[in-house]
N, C-alpha and C. Protein backbone atom coordinates (compact mmCIF):
# COMPACT_ATOMS: atom_id res chain seq x y z
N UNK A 1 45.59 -132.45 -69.58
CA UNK A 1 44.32 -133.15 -69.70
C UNK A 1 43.30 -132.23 -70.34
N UNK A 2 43.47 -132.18 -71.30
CA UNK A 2 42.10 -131.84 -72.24
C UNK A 2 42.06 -130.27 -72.23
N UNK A 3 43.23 -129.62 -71.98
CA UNK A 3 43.71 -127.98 -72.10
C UNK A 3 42.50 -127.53 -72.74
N UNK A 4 41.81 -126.47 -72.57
CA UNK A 4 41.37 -125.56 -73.68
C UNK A 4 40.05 -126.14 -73.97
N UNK A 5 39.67 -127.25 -73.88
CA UNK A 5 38.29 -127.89 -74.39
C UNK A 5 37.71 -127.89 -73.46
N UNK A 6 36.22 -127.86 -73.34
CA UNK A 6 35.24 -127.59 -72.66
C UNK A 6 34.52 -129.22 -72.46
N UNK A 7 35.07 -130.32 -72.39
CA UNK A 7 34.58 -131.24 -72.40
C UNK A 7 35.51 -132.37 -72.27
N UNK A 8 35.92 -133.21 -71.16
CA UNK A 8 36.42 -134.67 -70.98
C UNK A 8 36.53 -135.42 -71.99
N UNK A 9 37.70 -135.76 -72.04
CA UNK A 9 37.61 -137.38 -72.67
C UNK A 9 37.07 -138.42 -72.07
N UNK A 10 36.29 -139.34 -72.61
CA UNK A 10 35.52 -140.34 -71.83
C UNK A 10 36.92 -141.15 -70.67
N UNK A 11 37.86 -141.52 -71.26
CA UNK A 11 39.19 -141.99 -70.30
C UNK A 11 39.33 -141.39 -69.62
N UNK A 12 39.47 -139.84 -69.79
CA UNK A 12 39.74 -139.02 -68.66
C UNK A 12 38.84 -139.30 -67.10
N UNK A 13 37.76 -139.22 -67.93
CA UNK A 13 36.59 -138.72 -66.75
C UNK A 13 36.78 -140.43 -65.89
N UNK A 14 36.70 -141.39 -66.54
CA UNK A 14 36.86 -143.06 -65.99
C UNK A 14 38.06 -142.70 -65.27
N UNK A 15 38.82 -142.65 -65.19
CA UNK A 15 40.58 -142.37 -64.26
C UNK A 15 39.90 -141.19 -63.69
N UNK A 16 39.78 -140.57 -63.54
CA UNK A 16 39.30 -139.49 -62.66
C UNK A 16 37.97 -140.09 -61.29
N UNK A 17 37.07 -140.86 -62.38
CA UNK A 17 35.87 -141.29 -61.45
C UNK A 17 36.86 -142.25 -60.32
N UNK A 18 37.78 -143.22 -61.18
CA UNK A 18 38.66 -143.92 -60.20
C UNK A 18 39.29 -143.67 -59.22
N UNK A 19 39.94 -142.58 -59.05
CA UNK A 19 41.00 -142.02 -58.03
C UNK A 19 40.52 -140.89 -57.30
N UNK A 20 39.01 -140.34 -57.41
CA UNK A 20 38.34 -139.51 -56.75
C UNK A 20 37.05 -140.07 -56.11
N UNK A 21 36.50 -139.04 -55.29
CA UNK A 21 35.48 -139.10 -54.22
C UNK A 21 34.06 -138.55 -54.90
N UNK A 22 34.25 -138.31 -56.43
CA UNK A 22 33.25 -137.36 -57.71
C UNK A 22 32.81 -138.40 -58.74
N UNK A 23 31.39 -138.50 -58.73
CA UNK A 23 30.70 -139.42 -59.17
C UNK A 23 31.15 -138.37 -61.42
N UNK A 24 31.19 -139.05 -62.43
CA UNK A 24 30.98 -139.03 -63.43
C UNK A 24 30.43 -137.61 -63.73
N UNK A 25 29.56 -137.16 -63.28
CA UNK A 25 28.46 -136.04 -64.04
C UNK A 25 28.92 -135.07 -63.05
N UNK A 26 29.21 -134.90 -61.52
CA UNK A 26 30.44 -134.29 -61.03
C UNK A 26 31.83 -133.63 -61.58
N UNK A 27 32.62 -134.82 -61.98
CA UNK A 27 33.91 -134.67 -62.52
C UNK A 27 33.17 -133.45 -63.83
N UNK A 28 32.90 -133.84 -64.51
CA UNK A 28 31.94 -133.22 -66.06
C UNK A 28 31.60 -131.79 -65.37
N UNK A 29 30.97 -131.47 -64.21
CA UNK A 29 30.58 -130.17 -63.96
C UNK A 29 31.75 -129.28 -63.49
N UNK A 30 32.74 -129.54 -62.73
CA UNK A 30 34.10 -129.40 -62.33
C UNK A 30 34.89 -128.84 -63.45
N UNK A 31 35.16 -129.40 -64.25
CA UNK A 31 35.63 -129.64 -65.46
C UNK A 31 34.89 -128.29 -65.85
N UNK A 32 33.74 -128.30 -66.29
CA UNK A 32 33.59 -127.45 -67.30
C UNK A 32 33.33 -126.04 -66.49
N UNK A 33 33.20 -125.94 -64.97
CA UNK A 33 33.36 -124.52 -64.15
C UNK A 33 34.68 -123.94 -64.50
N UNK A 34 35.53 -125.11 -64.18
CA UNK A 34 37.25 -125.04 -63.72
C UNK A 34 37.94 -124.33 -65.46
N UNK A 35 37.70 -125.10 -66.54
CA UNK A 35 37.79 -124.57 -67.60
C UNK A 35 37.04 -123.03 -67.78
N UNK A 36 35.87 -123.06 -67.63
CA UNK A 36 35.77 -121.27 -67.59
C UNK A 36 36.06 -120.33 -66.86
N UNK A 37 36.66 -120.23 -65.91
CA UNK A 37 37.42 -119.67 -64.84
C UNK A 37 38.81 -119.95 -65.10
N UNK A 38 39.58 -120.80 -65.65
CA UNK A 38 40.71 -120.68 -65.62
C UNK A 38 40.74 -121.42 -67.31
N UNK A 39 40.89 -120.65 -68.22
CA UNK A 39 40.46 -121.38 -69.96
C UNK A 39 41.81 -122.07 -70.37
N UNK A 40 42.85 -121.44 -69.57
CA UNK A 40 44.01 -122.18 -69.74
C UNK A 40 44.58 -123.75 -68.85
N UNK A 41 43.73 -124.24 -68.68
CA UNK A 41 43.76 -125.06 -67.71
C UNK A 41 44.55 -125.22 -66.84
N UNK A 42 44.78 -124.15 -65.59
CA UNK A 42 45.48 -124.28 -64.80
C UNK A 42 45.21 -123.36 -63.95
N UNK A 43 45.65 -123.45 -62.39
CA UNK A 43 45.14 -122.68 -61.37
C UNK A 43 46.80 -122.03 -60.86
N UNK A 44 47.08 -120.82 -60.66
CA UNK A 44 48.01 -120.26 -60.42
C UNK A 44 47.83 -120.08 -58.65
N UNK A 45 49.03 -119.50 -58.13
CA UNK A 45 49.04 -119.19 -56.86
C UNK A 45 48.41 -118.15 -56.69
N UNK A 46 48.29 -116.95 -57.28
CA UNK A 46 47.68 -116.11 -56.70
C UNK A 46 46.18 -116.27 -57.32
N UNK A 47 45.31 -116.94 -57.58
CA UNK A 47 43.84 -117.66 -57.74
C UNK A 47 43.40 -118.28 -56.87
N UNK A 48 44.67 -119.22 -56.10
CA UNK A 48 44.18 -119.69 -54.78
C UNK A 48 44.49 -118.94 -53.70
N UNK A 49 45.25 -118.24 -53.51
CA UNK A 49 45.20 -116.98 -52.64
C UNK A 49 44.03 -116.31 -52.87
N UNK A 50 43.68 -115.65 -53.59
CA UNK A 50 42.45 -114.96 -53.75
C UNK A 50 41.35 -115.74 -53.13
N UNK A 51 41.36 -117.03 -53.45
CA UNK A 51 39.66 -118.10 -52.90
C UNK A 51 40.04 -117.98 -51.42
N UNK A 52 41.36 -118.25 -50.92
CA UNK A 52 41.62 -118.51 -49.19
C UNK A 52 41.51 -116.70 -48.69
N UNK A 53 41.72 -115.60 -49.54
CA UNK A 53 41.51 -114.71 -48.73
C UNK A 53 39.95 -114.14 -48.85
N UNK A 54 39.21 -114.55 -49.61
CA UNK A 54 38.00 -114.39 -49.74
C UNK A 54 37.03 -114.88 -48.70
N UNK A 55 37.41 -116.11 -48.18
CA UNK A 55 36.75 -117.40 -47.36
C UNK A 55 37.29 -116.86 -45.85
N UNK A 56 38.69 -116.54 -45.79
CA UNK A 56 38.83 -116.20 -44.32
C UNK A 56 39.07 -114.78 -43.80
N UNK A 57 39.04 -114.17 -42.49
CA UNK A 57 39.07 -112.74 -42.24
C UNK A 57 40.25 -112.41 -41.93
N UNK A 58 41.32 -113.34 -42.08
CA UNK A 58 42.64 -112.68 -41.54
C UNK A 58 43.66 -112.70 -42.90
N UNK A 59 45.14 -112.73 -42.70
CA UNK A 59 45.81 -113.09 -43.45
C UNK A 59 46.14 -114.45 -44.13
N UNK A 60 45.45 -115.37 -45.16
CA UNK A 60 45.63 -116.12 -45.88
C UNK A 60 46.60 -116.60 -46.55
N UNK A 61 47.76 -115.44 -46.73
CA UNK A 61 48.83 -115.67 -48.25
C UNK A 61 49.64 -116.58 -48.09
N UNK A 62 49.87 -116.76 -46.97
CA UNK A 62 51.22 -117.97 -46.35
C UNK A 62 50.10 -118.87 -46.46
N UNK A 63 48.83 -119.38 -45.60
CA UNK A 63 48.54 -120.71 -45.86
C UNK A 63 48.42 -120.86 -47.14
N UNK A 64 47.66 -120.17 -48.07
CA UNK A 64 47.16 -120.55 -49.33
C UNK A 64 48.63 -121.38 -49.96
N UNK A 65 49.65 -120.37 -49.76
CA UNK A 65 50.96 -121.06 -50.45
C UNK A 65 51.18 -122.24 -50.24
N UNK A 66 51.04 -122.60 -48.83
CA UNK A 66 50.98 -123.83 -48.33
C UNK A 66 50.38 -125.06 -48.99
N UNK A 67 48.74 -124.63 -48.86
CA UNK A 67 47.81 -125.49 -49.73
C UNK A 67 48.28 -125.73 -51.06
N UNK A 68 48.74 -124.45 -51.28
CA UNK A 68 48.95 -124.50 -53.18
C UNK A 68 50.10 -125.89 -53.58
N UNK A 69 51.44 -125.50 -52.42
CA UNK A 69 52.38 -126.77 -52.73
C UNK A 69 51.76 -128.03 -52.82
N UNK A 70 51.17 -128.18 -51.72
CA UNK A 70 50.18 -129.30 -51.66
C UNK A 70 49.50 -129.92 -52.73
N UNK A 71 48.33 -128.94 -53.31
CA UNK A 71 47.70 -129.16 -54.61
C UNK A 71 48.48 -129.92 -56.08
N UNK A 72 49.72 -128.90 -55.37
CA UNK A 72 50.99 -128.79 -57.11
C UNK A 72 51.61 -130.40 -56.85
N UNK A 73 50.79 -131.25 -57.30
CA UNK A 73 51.62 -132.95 -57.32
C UNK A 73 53.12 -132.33 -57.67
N UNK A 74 53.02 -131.95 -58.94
CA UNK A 74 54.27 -132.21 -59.96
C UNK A 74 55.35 -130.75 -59.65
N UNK A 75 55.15 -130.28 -59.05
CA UNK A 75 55.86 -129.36 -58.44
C UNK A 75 56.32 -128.31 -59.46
N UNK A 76 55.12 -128.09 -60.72
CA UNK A 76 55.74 -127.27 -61.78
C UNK A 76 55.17 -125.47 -61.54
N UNK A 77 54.42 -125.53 -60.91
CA UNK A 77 53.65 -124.09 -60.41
C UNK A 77 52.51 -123.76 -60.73
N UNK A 78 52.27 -124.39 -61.29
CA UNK A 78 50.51 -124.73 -61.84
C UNK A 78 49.59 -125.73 -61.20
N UNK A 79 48.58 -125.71 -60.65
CA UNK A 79 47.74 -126.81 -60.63
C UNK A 79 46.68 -126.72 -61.60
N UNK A 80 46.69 -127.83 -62.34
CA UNK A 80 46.03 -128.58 -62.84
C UNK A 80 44.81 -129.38 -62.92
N UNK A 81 44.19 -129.27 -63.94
CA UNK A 81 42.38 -129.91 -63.42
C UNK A 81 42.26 -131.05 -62.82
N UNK A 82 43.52 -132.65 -63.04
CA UNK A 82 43.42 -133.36 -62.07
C UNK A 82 44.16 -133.11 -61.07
N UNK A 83 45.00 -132.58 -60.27
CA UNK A 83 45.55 -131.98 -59.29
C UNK A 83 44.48 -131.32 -58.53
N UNK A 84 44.08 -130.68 -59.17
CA UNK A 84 42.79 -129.73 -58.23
C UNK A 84 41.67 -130.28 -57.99
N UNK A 85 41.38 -131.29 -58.49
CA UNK A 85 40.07 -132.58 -58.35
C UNK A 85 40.73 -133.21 -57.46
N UNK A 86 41.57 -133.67 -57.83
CA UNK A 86 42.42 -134.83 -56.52
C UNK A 86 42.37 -134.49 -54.87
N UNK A 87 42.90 -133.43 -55.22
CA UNK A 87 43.06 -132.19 -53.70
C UNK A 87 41.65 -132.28 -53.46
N UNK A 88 40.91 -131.62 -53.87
CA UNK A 88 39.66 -131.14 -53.53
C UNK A 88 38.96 -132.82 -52.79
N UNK A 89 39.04 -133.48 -53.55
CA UNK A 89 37.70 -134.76 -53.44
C UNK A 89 38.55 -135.92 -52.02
N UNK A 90 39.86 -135.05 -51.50
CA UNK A 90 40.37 -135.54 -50.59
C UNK A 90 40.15 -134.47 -49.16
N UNK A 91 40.47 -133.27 -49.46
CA UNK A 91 40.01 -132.24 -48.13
C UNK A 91 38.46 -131.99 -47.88
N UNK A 92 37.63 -132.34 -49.47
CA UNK A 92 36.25 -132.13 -49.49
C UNK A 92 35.53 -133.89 -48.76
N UNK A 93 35.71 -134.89 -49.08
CA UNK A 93 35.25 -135.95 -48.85
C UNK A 93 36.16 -137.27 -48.53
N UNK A 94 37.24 -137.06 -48.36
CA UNK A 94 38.54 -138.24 -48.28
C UNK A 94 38.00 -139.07 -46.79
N UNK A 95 38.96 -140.01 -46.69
CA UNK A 95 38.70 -140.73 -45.62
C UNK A 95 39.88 -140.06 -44.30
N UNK A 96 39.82 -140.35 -43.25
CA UNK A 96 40.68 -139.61 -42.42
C UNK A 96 41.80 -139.81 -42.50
N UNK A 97 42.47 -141.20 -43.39
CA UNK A 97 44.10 -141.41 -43.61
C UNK A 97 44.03 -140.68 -44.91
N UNK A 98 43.15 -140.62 -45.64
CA UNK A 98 43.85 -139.55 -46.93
C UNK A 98 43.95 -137.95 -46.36
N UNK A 99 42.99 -137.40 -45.49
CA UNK A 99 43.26 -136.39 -45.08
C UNK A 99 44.62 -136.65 -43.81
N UNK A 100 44.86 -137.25 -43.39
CA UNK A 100 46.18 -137.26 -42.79
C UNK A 100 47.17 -137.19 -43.41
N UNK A 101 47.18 -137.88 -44.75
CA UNK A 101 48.53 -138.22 -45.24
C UNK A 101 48.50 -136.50 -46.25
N UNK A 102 47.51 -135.74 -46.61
CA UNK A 102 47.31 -135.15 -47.30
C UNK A 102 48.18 -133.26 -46.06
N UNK A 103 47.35 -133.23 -45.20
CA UNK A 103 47.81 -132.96 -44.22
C UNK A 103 48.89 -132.41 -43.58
N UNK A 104 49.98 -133.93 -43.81
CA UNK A 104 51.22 -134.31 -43.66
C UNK A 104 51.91 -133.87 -44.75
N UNK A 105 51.75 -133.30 -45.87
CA UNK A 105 52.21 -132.84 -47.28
C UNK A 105 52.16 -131.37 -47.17
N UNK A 106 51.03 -130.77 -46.35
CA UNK A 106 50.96 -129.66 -45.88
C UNK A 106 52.14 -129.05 -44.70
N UNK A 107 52.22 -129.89 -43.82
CA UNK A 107 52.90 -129.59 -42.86
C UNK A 107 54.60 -129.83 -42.90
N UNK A 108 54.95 -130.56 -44.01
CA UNK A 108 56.15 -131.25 -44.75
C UNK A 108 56.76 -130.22 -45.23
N UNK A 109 56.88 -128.46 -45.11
CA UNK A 109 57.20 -127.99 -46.24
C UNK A 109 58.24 -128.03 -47.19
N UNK A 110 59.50 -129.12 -46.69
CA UNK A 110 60.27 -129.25 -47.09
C UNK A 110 60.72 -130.81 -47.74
N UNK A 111 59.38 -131.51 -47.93
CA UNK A 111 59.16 -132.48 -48.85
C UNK A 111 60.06 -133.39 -48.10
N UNK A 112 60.86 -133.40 -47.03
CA UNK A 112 62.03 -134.31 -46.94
C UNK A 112 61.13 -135.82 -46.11
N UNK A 113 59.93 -136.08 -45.90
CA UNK A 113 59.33 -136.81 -44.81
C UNK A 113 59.42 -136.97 -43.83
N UNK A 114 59.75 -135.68 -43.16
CA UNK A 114 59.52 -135.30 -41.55
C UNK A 114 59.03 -133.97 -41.69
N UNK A 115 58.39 -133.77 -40.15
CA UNK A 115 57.94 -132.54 -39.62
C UNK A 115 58.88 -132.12 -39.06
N UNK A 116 59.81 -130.92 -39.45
CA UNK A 116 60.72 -130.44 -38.36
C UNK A 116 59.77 -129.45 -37.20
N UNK A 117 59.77 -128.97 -36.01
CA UNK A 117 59.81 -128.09 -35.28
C UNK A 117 59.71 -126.92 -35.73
N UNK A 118 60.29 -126.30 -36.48
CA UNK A 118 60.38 -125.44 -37.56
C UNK A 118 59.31 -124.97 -38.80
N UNK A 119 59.19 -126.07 -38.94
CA UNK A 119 57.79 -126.13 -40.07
C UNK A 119 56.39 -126.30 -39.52
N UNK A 120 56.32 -127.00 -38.46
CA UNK A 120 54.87 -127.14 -37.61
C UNK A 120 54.95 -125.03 -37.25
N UNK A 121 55.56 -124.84 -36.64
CA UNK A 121 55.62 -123.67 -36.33
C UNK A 121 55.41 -122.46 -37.25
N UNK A 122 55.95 -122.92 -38.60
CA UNK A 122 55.49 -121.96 -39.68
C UNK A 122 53.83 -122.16 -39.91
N UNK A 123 53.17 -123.59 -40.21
CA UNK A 123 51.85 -123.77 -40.46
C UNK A 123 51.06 -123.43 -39.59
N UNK A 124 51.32 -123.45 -38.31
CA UNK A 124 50.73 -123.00 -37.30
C UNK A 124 50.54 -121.73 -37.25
N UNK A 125 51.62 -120.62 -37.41
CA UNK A 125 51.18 -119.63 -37.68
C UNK A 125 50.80 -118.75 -38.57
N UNK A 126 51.09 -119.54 -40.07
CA UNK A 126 50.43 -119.47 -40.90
C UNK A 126 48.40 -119.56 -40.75
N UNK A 127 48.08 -120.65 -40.12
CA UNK A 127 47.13 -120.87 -39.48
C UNK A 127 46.28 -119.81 -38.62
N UNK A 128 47.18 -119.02 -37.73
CA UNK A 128 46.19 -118.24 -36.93
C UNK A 128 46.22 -116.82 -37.88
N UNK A 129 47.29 -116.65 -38.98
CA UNK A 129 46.97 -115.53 -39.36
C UNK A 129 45.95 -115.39 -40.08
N UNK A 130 45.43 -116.38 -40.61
CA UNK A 130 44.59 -116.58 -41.64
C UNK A 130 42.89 -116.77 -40.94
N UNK A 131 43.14 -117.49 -39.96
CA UNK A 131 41.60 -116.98 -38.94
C UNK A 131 41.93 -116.04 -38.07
N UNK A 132 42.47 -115.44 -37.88
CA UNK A 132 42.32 -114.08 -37.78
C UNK A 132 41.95 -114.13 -36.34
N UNK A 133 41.01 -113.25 -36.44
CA UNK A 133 40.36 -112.92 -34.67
C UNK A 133 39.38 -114.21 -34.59
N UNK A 134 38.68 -114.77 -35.61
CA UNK A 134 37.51 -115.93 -35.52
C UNK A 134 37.96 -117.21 -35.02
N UNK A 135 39.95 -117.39 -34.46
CA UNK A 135 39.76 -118.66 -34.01
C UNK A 135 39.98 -118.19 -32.33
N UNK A 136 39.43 -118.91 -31.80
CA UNK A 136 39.13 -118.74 -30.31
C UNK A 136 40.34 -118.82 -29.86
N UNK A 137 40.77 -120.24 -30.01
CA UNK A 137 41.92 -120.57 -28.94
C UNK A 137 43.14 -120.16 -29.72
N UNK A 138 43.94 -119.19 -28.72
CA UNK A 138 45.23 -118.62 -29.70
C UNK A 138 46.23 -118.93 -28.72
N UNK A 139 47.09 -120.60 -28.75
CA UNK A 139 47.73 -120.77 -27.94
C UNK A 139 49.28 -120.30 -28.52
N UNK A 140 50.19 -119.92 -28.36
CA UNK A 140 51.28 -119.27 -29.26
C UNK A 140 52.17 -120.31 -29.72
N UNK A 141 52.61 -120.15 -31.06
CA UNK A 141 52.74 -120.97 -32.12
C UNK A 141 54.16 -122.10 -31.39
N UNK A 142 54.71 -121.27 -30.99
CA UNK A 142 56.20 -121.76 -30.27
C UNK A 142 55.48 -123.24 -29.38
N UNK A 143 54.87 -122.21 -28.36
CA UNK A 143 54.05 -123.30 -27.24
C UNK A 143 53.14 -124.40 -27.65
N UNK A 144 52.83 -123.96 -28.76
CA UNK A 144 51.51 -124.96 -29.07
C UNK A 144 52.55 -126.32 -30.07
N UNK A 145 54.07 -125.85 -30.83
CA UNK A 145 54.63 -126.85 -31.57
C UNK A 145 54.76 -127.55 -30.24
N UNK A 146 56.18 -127.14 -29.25
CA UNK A 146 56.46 -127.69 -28.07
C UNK A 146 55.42 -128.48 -27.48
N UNK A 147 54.34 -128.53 -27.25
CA UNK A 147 53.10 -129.21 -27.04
C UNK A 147 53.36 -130.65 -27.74
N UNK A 148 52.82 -130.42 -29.01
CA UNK A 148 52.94 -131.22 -29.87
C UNK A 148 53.69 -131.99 -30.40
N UNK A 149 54.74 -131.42 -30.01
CA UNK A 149 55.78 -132.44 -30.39
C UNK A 149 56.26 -133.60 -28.91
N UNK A 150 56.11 -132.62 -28.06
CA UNK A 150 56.41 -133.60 -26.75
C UNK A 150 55.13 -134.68 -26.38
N UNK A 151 53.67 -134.66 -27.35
CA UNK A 151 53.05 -135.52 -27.40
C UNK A 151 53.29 -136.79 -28.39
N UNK A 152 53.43 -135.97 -29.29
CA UNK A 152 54.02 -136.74 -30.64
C UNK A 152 54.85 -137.54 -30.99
N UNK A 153 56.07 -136.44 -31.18
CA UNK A 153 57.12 -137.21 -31.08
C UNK A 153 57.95 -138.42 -30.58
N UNK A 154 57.66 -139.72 -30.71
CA UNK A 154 57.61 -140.82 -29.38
C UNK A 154 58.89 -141.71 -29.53
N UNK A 155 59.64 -141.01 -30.73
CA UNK A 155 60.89 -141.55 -30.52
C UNK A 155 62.26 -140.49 -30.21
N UNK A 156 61.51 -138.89 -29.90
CA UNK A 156 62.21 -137.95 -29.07
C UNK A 156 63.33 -137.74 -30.31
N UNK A 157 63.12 -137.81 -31.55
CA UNK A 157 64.48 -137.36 -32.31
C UNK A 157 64.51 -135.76 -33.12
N UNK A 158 63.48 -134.92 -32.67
CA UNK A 158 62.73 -133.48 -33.30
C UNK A 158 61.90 -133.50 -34.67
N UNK A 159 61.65 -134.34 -34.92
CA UNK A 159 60.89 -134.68 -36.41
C UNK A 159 59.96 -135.67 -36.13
N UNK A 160 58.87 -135.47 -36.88
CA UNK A 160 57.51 -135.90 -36.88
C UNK A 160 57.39 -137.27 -38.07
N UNK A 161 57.69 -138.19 -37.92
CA UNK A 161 57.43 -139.22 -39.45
C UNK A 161 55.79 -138.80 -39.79
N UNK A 162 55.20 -139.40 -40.28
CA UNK A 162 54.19 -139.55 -41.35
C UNK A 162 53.37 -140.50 -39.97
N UNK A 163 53.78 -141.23 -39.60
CA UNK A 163 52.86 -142.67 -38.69
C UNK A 163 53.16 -141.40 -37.34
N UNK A 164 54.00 -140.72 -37.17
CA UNK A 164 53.94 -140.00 -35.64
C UNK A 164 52.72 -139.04 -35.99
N UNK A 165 52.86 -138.23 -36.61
CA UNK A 165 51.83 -137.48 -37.58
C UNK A 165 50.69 -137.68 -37.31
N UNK A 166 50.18 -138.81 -37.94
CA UNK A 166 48.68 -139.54 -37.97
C UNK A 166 48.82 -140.16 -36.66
N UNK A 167 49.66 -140.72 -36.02
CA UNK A 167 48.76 -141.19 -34.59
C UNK A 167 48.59 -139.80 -33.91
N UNK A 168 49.41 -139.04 -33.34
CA UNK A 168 49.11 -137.92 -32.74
C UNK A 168 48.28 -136.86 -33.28
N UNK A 169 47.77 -136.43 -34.13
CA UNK A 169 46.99 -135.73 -35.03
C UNK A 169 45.74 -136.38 -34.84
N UNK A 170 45.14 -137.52 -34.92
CA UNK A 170 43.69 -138.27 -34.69
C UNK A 170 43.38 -137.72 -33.25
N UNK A 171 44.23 -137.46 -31.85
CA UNK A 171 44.19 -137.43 -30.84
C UNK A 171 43.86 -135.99 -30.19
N UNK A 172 44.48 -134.96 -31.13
CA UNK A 172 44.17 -133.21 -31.18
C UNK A 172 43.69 -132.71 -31.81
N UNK A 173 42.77 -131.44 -30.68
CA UNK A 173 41.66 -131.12 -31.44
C UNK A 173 41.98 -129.99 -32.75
N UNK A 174 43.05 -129.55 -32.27
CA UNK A 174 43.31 -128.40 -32.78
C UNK A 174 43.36 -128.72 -34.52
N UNK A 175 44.42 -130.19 -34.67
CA UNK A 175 44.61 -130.02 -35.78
C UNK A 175 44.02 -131.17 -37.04
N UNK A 176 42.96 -132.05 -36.00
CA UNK A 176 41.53 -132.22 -36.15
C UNK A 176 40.36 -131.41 -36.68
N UNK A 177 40.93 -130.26 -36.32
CA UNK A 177 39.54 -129.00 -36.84
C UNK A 177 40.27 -128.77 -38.30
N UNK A 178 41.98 -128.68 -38.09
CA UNK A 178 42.27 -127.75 -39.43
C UNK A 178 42.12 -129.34 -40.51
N UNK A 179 41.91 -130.09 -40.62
CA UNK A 179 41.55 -131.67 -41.28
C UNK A 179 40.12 -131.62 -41.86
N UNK A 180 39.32 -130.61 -41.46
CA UNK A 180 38.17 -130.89 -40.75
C UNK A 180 37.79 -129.98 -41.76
N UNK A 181 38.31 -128.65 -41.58
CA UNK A 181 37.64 -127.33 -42.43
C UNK A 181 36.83 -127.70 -43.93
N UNK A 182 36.64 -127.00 -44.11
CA UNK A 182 35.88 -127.45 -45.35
C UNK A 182 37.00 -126.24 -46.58
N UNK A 183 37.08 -126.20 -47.76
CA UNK A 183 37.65 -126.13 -48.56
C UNK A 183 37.34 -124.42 -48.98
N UNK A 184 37.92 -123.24 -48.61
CA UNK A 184 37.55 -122.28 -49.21
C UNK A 184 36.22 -121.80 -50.80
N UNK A 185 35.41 -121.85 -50.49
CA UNK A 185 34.52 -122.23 -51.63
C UNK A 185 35.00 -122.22 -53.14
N UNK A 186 35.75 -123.56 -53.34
CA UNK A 186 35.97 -124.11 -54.37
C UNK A 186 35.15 -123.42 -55.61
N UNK A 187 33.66 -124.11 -55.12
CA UNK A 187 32.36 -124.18 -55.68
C UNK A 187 32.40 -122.86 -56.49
N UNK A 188 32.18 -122.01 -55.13
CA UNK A 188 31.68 -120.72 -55.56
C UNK A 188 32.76 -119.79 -56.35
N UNK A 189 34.04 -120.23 -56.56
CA UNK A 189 34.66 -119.61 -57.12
C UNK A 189 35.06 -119.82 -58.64
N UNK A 190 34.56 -121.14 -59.24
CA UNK A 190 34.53 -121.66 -60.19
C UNK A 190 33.13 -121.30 -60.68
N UNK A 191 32.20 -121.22 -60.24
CA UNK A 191 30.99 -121.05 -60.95
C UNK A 191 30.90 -119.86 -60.76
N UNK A 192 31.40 -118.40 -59.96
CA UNK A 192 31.56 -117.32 -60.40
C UNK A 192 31.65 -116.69 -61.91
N UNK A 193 31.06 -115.67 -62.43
CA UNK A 193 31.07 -115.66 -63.84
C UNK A 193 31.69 -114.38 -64.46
């Protein structure tokens, strides 16, 4: 989408205004931060590592990776200016089923559409390494899946669907807050100069 140029195609920016939470003159400012910070149009993993270890006091590198799969629709290793608008205008302003289902892509690391036991447990502690000493409650990652899944899980088979996910997830606080966070300063890292 518009590699290298400092300026939208009018189509672009209309499909963009469509499928995002970014009014027109938004998308346009995005665009032209995101292009000077990254001239090749694309955001690498270690760029978003850098914004998540900047924003938090602990170890970041595992979540950021996390986020990053997330971001990467197309699974090529790059995110992309609509990829990174998309993401953003869903963790920044989405409704609570796009941040669920968004979430659920996070916690998926293995794309298959379940949560194994296994993977809650990686994000989770991916999670406390990355707030560090600043998150209060440090219930241990093992205990806190086991928790969760024996809330969750309501057809008892070790995997989380997408609908187990979002009903049990609306209900805890814990992972209510991580839904909740606000976006490593996007902002400030794009309009950095």
């Amino acid at each position: 989408m518009g590699q290298q140029n400092t300026k939208l195609k009018q189509e672009d920016i209309q499909e963009l205004f469509n499928c995002t939470h970014f009014s027109k003159s938004e998308i346009q400012d995005w665009y032209k931060n995101f292009m000077k910070k990254c001239p090749k149009g694309m955001i690498t993993l270690k760029q978003i590592t850098e914004m998540y270890s900047e924003y938090f006091e602990g170890d970041a590198q595992e979540f950021a990776c996390h986020v990053f799969r997330a971001f990467d629709d197309d699974g090529n290793g790059v995110i992309d200016f609509r990829e990174f608008l998309s993401s953003l205008s869903i963790t920044s302003r989405g409704t609570l089923e796009e941040k669920l289902d968004w979430a659920f892509s996070i916690y998926d690391i293995d794309g298959d559409g379940g949560i194994s036991k296994e993977e809650m447990t990686k994000i989770i502690l991916s999670i406390q390494k990355m707030y560090g000493d600043s998150l209060k409650e440090k219930e241990p990652p093992l205990r806190r899946t086991e928790r969760i899944f024996h809330q969750f899980d309501t057809n008892n088979d070790g995997v989380l669907s997408l609908s187990e996910f979002k009903d049990g997830a609306r209900s805890d606080p814990y992972l209510v807050m991580i839904l909740q966070y606000k976006p490593p300063r996007h902002r400030d890292f794009f309009q950095k100069s």
